[in-house]
C-alpha atoms as a PDB file:
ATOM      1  CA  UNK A   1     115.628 108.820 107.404  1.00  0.00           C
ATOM      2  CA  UNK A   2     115.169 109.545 103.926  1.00  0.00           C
ATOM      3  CA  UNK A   3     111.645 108.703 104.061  1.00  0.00           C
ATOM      4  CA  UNK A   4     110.998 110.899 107.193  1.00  0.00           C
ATOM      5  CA  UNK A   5     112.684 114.148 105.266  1.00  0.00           C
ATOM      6  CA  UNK A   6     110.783 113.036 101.852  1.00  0.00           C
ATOM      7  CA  UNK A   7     107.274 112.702 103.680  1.00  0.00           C
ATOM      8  CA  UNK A   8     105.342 115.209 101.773  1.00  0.00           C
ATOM      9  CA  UNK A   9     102.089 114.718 104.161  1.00  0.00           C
ATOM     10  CA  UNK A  10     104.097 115.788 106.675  1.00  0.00           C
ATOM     11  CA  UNK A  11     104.669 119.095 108.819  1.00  0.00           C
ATOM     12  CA  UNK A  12     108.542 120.476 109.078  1.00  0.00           C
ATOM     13  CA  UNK A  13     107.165 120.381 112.940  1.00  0.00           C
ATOM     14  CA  UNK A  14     106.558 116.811 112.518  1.00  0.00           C
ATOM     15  CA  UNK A  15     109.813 115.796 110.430  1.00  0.00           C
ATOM     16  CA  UNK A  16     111.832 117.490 113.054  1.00  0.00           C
ATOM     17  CA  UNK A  17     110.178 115.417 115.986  1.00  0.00           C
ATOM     18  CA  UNK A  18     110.643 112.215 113.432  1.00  0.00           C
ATOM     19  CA  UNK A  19     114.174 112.904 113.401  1.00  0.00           C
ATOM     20  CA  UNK A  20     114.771 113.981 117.182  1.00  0.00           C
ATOM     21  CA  UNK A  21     113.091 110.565 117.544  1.00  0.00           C
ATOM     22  CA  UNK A  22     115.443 108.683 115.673  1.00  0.00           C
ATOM     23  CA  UNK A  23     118.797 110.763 116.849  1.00  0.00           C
ATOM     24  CA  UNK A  24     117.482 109.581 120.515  1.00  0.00           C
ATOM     25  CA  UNK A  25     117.626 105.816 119.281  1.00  0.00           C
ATOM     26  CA  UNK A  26     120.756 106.139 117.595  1.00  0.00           C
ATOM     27  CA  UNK A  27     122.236 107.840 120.621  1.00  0.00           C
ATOM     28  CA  UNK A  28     121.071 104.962 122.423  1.00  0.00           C
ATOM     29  CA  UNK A  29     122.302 101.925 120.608  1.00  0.00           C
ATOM     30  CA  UNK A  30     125.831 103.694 120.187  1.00  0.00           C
ATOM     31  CA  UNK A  31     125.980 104.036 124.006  1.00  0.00           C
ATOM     32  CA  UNK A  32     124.759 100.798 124.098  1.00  0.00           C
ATOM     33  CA  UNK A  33     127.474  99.298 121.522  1.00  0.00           C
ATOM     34  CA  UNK A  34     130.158 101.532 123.340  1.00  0.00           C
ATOM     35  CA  UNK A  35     129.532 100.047 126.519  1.00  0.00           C
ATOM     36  CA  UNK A  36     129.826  96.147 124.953  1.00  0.00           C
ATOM     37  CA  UNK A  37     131.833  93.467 123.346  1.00  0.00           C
ATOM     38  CA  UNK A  38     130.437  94.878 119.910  1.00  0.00           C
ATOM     39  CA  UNK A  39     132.287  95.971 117.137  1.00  0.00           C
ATOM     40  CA  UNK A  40     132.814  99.724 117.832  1.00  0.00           C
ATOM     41  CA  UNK A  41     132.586 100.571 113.971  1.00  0.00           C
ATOM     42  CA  UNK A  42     128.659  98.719 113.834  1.00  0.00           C
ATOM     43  CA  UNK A  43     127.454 102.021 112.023  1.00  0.00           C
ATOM     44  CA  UNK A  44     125.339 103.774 114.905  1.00  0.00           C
ATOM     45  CA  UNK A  45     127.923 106.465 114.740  1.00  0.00           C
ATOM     46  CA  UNK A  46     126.938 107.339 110.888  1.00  0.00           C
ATOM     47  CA  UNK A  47     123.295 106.683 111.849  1.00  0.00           C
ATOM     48  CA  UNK A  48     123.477 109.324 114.550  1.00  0.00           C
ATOM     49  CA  UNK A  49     125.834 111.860 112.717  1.00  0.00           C
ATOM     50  CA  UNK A  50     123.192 111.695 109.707  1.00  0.00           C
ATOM     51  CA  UNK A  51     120.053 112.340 112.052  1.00  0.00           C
ATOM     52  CA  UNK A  52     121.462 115.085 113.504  1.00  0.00           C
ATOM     53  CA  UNK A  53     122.960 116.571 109.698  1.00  0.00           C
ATOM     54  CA  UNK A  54     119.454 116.346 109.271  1.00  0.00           C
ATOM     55  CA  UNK A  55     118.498 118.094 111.906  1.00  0.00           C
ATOM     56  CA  UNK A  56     120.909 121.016 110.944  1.00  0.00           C
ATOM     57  CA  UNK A  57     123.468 120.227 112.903  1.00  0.00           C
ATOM     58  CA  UNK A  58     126.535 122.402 111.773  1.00  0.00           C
ATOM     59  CA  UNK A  59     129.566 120.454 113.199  1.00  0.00           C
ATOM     60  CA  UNK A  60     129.260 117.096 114.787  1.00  0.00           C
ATOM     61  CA  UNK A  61     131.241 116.329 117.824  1.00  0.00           C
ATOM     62  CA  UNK A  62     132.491 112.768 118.479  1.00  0.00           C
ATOM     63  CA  UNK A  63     133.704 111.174 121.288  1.00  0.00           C
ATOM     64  CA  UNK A  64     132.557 109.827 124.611  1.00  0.00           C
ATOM     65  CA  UNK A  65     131.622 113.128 125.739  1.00  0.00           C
ATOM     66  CA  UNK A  66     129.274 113.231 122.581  1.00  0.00           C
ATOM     67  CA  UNK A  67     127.179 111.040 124.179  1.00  0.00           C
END
């Protein structure tokens, strides 16, 4: 994520669709993990809470019906 924010050939236009990108992915795996044997703490929670921090996200909501 870092590296997406830090991208200085990028646009902010860009960035953001980088990071909508990645919240989609880490929306997906912690479905996925929620939905399985896996451990529920397997860090796709902070992974999603940090894309969408990044995305200016002023309060996060957690939860199933966060998904």
């Amino acid at each position: 994520m870092r590296s997406i924010l830090e991208d200085p050939m990028a646009s902010d236009e860009i960035k953001i669709q980088r990071l909508r990108h990645f919240e989609d992915e880490a929306r997906a795996l912690q479905r996925a993990a929620s939905e399985s044997a896996m451990n529920p703490d397997d860090g796709w929670q902070a992974d999603l809470r940090c894309a969408r921090m990044a995305l200016g996200a002023r309060r996060i909501r957690k939860g199933a019906a966060s998904l």
